[in-house]
PDB file of N, CA and C in Angstrom:
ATOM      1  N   UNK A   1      18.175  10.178  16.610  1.00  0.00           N
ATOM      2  CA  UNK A   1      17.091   9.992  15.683  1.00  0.00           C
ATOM      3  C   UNK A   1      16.824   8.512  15.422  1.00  0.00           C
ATOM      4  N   UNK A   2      17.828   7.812  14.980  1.00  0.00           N
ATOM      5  CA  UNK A   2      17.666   6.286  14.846  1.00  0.00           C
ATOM      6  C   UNK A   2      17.357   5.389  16.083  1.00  0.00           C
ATOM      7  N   UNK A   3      17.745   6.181  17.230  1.00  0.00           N
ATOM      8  CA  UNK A   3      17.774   5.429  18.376  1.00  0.00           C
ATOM      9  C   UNK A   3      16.809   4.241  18.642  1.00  0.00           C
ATOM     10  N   UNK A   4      15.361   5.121  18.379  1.00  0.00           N
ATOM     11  CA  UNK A   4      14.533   4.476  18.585  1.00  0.00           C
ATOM     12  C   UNK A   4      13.095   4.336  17.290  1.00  0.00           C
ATOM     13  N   UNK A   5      13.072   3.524  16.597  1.00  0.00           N
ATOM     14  CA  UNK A   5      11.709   3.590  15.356  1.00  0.00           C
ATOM     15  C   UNK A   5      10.707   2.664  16.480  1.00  0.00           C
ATOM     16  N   UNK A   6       9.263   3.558  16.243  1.00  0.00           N
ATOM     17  CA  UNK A   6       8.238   2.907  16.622  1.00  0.00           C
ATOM     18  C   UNK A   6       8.239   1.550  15.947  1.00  0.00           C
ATOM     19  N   UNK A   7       7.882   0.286  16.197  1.00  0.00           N
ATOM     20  CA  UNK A   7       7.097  -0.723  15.393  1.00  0.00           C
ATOM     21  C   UNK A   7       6.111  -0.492  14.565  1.00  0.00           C
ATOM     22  N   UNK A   8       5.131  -0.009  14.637  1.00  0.00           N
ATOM     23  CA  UNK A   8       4.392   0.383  13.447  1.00  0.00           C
ATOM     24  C   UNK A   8       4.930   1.166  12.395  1.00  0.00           C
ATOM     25  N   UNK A   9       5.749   1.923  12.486  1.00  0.00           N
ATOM     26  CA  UNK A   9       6.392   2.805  11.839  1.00  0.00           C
ATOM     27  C   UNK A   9       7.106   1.938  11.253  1.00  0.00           C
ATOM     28  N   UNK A  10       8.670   0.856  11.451  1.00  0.00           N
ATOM     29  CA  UNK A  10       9.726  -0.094  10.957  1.00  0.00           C
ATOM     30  C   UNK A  10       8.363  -0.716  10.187  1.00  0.00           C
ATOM     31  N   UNK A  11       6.972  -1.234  10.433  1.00  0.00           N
ATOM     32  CA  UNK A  11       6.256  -1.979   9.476  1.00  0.00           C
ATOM     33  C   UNK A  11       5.556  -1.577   8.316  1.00  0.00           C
ATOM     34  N   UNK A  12       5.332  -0.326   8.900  1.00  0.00           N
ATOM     35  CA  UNK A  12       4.785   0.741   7.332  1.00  0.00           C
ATOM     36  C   UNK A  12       5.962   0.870   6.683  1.00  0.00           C
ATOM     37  N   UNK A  13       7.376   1.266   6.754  1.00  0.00           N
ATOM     38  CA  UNK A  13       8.207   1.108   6.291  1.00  0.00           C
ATOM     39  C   UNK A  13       8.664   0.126   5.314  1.00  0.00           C
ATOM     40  N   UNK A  14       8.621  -1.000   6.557  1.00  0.00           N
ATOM     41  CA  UNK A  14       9.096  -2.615   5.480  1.00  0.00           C
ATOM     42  C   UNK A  14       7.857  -2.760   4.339  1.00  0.00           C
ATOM     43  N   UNK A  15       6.878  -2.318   4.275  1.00  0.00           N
ATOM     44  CA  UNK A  15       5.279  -3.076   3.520  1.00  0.00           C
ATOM     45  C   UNK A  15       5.543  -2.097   2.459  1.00  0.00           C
ATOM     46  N   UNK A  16       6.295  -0.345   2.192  1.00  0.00           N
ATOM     47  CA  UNK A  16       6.238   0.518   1.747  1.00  0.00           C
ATOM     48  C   UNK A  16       7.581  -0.067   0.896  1.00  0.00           C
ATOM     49  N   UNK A  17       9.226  -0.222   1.540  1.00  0.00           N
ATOM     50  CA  UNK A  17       9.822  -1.190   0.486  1.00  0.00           C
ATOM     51  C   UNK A  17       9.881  -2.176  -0.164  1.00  0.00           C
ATOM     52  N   UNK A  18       9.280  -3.305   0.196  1.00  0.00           N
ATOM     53  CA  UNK A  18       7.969  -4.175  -0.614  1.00  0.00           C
ATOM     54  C   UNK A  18       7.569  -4.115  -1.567  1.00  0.00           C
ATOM     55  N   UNK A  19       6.748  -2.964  -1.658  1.00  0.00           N
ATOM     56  CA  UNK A  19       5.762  -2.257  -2.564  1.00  0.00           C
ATOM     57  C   UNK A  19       6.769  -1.780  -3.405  1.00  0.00           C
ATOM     58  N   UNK A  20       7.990  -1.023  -3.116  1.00  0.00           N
ATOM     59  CA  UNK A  20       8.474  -0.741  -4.591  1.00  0.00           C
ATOM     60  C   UNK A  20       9.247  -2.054  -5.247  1.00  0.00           C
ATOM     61  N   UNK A  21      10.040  -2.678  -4.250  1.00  0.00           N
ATOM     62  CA  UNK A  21      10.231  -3.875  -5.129  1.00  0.00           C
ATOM     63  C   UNK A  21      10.020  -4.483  -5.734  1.00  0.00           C
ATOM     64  N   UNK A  22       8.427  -4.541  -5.660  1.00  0.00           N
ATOM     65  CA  UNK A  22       7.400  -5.371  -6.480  1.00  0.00           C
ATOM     66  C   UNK A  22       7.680  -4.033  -7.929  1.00  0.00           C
ATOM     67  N   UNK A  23       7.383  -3.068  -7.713  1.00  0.00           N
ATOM     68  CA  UNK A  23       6.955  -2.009  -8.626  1.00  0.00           C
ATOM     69  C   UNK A  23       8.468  -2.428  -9.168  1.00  0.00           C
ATOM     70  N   UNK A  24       9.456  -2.251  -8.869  1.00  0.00           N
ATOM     71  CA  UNK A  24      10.668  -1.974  -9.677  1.00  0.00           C
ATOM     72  C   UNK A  24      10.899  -3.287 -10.957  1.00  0.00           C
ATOM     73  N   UNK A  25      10.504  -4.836 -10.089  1.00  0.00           N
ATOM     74  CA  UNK A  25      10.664  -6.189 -10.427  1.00  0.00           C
ATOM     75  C   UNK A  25       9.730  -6.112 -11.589  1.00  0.00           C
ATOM     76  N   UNK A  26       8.918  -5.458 -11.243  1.00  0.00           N
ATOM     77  CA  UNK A  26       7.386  -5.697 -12.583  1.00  0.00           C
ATOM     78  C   UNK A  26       8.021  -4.998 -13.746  1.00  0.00           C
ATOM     79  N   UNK A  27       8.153  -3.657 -13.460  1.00  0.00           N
ATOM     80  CA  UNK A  27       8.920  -2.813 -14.649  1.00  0.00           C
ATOM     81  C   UNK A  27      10.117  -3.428 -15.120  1.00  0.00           C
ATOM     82  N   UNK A  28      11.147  -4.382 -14.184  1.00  0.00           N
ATOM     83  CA  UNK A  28      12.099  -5.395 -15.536  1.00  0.00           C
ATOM     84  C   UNK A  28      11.962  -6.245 -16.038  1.00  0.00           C
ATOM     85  N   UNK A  29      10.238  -6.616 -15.607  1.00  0.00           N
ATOM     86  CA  UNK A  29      10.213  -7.872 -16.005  1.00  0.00           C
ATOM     87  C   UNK A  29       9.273  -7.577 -17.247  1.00  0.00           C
ATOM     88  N   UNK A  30       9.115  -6.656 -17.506  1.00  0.00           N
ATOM     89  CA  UNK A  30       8.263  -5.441 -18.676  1.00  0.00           C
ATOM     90  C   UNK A  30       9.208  -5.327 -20.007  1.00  0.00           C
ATOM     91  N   UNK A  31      10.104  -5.039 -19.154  1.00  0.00           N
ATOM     92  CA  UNK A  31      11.496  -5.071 -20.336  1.00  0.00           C
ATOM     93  C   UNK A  31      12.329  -5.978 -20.517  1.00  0.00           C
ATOM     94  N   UNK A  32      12.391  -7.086 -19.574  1.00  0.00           N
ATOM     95  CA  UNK A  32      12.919  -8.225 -19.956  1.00  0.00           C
ATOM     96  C   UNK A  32      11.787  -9.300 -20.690  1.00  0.00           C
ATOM     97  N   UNK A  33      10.699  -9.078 -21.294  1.00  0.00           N
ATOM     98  CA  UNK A  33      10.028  -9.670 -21.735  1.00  0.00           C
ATOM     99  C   UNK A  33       9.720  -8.933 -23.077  1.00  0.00           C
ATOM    100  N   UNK A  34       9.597  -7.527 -23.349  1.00  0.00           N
ATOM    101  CA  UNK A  34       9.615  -7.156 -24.271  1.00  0.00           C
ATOM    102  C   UNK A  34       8.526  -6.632 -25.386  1.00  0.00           C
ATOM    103  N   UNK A  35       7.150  -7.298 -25.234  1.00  0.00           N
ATOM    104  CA  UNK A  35       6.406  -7.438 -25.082  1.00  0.00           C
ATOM    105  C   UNK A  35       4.506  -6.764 -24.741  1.00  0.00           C
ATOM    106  N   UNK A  36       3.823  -6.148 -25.514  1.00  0.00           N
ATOM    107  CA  UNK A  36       3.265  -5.336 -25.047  1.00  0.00           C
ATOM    108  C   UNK A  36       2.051  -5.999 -24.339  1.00  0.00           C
ATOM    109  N   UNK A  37       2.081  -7.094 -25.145  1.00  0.00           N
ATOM    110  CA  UNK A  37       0.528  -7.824 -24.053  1.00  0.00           C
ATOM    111  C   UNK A  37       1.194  -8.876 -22.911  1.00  0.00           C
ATOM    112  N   UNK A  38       2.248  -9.151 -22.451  1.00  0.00           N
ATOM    113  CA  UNK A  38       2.488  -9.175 -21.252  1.00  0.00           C
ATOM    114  C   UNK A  38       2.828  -8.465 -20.067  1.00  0.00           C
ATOM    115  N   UNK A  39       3.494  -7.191 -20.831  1.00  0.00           N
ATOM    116  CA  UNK A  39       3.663  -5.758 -20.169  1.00  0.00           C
ATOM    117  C   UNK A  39       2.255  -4.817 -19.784  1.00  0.00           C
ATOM    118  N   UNK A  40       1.011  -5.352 -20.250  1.00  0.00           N
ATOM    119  CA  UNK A  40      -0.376  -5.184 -20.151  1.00  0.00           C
ATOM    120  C   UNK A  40      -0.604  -5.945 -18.636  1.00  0.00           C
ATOM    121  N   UNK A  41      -0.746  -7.207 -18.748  1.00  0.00           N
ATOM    122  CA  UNK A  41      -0.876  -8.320 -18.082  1.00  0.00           C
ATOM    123  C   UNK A  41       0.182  -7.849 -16.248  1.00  0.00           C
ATOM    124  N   UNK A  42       1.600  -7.721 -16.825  1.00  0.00           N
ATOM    125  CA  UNK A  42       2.249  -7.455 -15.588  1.00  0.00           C
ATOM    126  C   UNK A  42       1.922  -5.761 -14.766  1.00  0.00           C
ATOM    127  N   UNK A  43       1.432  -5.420 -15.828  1.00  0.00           N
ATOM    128  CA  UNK A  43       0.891  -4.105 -15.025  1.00  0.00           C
ATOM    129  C   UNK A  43      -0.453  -3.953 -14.612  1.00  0.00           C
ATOM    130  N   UNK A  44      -1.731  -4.640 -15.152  1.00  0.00           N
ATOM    131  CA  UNK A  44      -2.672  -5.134 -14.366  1.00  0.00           C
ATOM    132  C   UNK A  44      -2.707  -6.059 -13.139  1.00  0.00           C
ATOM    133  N   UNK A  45      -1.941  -7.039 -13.396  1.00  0.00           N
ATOM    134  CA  UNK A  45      -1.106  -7.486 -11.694  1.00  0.00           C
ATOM    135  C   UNK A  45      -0.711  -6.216 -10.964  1.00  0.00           C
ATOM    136  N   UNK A  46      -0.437  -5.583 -10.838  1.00  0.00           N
ATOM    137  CA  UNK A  46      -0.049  -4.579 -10.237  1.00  0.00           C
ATOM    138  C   UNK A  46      -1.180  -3.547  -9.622  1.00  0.00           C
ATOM    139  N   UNK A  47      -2.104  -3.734 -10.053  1.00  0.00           N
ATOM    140  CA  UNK A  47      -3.176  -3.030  -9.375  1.00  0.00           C
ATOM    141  C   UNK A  47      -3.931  -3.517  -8.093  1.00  0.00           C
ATOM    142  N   UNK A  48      -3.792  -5.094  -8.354  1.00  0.00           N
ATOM    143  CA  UNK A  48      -4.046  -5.487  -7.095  1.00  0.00           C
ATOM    144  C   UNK A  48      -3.291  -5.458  -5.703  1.00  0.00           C
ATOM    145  N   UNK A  49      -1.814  -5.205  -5.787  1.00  0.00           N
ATOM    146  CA  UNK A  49      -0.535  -4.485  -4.839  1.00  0.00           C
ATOM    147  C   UNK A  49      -0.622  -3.386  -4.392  1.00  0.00           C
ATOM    148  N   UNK A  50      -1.454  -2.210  -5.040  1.00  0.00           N
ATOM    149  CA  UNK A  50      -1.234  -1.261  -4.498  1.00  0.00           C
ATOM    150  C   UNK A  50      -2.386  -1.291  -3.571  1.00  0.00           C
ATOM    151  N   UNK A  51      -3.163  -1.619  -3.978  1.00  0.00           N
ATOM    152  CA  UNK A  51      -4.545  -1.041  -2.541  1.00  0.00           C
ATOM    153  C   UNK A  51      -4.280  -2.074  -1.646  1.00  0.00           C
ATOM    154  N   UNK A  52      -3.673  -3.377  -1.496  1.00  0.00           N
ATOM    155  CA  UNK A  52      -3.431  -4.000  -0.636  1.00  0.00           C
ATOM    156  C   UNK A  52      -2.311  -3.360   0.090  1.00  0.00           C
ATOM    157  N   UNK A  53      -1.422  -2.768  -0.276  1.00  0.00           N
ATOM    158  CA  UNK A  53      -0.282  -2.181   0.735  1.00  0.00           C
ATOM    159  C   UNK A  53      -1.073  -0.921   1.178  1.00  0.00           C
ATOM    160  N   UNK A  54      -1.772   0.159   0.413  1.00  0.00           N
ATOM    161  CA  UNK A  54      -2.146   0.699   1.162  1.00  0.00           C
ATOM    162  C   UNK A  54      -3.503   0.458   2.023  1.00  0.00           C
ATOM    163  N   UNK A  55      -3.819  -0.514   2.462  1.00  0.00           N
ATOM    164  CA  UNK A  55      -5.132  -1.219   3.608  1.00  0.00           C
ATOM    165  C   UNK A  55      -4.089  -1.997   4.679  1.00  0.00           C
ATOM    166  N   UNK A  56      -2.629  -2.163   3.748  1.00  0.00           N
ATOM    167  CA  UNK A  56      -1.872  -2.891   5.222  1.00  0.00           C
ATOM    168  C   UNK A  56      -1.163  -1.861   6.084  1.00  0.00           C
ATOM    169  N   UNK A  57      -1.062  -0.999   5.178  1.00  0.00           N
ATOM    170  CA  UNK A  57      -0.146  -0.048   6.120  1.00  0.00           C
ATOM    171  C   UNK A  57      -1.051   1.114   6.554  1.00  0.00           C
ATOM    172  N   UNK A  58      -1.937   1.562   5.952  1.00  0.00           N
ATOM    173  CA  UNK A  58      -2.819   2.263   7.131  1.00  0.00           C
ATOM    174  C   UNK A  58      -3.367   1.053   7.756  1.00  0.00           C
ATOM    175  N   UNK A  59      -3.684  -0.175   8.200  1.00  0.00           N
ATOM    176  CA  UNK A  59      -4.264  -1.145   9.155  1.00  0.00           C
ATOM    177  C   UNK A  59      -3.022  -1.272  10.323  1.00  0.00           C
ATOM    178  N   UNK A  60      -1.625  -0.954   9.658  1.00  0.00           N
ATOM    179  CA  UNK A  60      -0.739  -0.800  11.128  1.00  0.00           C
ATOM    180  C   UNK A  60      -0.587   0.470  11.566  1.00  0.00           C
ATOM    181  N   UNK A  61      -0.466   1.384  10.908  1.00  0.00           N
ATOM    182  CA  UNK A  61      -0.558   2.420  11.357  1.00  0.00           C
ATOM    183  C   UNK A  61      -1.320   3.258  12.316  1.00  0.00           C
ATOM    184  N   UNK A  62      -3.004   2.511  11.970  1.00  0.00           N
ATOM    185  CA  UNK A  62      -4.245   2.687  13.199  1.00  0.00           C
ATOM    186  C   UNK A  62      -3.985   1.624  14.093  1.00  0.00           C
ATOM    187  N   UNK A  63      -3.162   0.533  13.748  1.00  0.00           N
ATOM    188  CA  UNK A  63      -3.255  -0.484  15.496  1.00  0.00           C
ATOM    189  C   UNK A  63      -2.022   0.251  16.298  1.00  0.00           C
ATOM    190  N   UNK A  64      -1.120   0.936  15.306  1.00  0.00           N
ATOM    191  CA  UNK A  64      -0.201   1.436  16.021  1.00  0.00           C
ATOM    192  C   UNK A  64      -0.435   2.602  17.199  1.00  0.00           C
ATOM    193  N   UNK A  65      -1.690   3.471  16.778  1.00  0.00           N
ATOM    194  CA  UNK A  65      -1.943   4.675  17.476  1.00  0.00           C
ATOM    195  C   UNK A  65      -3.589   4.247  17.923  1.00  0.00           C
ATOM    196  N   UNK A  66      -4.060   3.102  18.086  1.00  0.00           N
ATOM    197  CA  UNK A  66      -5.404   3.060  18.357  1.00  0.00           C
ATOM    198  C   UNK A  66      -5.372   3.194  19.757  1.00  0.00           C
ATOM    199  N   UNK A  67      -4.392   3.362  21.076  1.00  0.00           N
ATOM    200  CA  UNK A  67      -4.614   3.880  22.089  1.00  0.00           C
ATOM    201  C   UNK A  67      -4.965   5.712  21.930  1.00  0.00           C
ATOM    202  N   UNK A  68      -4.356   6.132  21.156  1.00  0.00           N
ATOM    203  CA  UNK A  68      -4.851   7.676  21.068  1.00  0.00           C
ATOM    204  C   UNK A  68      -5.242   8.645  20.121  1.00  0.00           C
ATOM    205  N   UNK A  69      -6.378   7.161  19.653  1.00  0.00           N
ATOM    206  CA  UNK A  69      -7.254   8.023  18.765  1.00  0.00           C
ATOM    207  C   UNK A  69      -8.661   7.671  19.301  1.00  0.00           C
ATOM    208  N   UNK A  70      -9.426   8.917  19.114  1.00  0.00           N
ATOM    209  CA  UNK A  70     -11.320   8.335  19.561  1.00  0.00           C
ATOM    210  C   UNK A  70     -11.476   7.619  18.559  1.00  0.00           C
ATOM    211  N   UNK A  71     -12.328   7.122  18.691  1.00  0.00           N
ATOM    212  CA  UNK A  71     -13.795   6.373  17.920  1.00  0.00           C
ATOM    213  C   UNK A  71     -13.843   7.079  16.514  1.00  0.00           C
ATOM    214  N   UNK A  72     -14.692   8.538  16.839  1.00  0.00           N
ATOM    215  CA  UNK A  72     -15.160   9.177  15.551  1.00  0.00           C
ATOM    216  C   UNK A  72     -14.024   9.190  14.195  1.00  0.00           C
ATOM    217  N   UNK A  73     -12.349  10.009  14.709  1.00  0.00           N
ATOM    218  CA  UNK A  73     -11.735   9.907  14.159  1.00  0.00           C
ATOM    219  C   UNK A  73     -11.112   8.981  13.647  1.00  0.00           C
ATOM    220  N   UNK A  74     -11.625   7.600  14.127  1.00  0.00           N
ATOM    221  CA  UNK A  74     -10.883   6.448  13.726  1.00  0.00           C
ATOM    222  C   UNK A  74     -11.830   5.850  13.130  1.00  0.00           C
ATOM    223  N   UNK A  75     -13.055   6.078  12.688  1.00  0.00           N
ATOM    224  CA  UNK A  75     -14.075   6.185  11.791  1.00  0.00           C
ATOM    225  C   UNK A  75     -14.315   6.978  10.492  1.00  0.00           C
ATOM    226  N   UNK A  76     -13.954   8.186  10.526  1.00  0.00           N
ATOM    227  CA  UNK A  76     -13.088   8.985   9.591  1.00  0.00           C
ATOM    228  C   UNK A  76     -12.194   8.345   8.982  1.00  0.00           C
ATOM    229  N   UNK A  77     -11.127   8.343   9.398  1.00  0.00           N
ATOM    230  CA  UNK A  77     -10.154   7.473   8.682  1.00  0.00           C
ATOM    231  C   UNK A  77     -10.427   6.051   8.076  1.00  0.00           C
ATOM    232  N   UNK A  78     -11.265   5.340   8.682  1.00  0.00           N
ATOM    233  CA  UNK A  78     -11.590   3.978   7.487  1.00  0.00           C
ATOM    234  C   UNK A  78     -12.632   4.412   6.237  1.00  0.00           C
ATOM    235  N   UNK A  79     -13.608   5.359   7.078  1.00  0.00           N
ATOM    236  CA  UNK A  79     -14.202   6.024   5.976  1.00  0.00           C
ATOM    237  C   UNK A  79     -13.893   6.687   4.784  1.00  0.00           C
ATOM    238  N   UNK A  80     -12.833   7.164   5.180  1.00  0.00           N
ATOM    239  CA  UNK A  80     -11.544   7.917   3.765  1.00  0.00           C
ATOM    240  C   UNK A  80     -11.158   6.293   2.959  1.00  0.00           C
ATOM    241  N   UNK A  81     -10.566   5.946   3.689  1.00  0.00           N
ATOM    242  CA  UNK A  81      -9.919   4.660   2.948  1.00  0.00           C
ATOM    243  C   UNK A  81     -10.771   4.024   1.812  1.00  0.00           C
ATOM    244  N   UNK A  82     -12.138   3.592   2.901  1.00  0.00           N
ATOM    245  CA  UNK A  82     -12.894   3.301   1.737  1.00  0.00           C
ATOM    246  C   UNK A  82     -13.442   3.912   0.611  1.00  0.00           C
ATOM    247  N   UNK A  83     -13.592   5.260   0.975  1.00  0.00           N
ATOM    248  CA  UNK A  83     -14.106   5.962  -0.370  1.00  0.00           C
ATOM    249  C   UNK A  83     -12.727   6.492  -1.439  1.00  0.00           C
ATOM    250  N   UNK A  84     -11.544   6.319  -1.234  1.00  0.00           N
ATOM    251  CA  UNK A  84     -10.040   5.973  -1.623  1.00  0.00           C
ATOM    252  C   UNK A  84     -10.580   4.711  -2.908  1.00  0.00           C
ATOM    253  N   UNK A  85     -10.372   3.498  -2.105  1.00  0.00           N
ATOM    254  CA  UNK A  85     -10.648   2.644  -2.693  1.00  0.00           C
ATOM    255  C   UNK A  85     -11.764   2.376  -3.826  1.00  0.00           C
ATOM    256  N   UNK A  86     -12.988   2.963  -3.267  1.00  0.00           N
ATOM    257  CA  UNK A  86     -14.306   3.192  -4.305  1.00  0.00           C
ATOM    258  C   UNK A  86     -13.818   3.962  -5.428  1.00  0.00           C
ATOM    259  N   UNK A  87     -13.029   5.124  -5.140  1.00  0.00           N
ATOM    260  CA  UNK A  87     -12.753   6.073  -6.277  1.00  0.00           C
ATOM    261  C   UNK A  87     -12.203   5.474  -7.282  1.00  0.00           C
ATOM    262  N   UNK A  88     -11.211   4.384  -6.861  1.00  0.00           N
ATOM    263  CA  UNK A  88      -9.980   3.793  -7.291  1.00  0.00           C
ATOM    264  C   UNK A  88     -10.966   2.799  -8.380  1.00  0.00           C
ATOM    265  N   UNK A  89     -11.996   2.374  -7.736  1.00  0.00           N
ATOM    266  CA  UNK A  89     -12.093   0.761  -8.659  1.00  0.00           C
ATOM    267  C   UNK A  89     -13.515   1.431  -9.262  1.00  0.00           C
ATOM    268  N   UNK A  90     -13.988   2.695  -9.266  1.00  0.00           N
ATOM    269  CA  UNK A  90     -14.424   2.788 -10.480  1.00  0.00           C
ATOM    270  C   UNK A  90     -14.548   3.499 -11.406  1.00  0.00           C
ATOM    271  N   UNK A  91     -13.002   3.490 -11.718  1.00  0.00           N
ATOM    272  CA  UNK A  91     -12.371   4.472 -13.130  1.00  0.00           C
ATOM    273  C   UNK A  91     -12.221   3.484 -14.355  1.00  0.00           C
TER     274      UNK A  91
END
């Protein structure tokens, strides 16, 4: 099983532990500060992390498999993303 990890896969991976580190670091730094309007502040930082990890890791994930995917479906899929994202930024 370990033998072999795709590269795209070890990079969605690494960008995905990243992402919680950041998430875990923000939440002590929430409570090591104490604080409700910086705990505001460090969790609005945080909104800009998540849609960036997820545009980096589906962006490796499609260079990873863009030999065997068509066109349409790989049009689909940015098309999701973006309407992901639209949903996201206007709540």
């Amino acid at each position: 099983m370990w033998l072999f990890v795709e590269k795209a896969i070890l990079a969605m991976v690494i960008l995905r532990l990243i992402s919680g580190f950041i998430e875990i670091t923000a939440a002590l730094l929430m409570l090591k500060f104490n604080e409700l309007e910086k705990a505001i502040m460090i969790n609005t930082s945080l909104a800009l992390v998540g849609p960036l990890i997820l545009i980096a890791t589906t962006t490796v994930g499609l260079l990873g498999m863009v030999d065997r995917i068509s066109f349409p479906r790989l049009a689909c899929i940015v098309g999701g993303v973006t309407l992901i994202l639209i949903g996201v930024k206007m709540r």
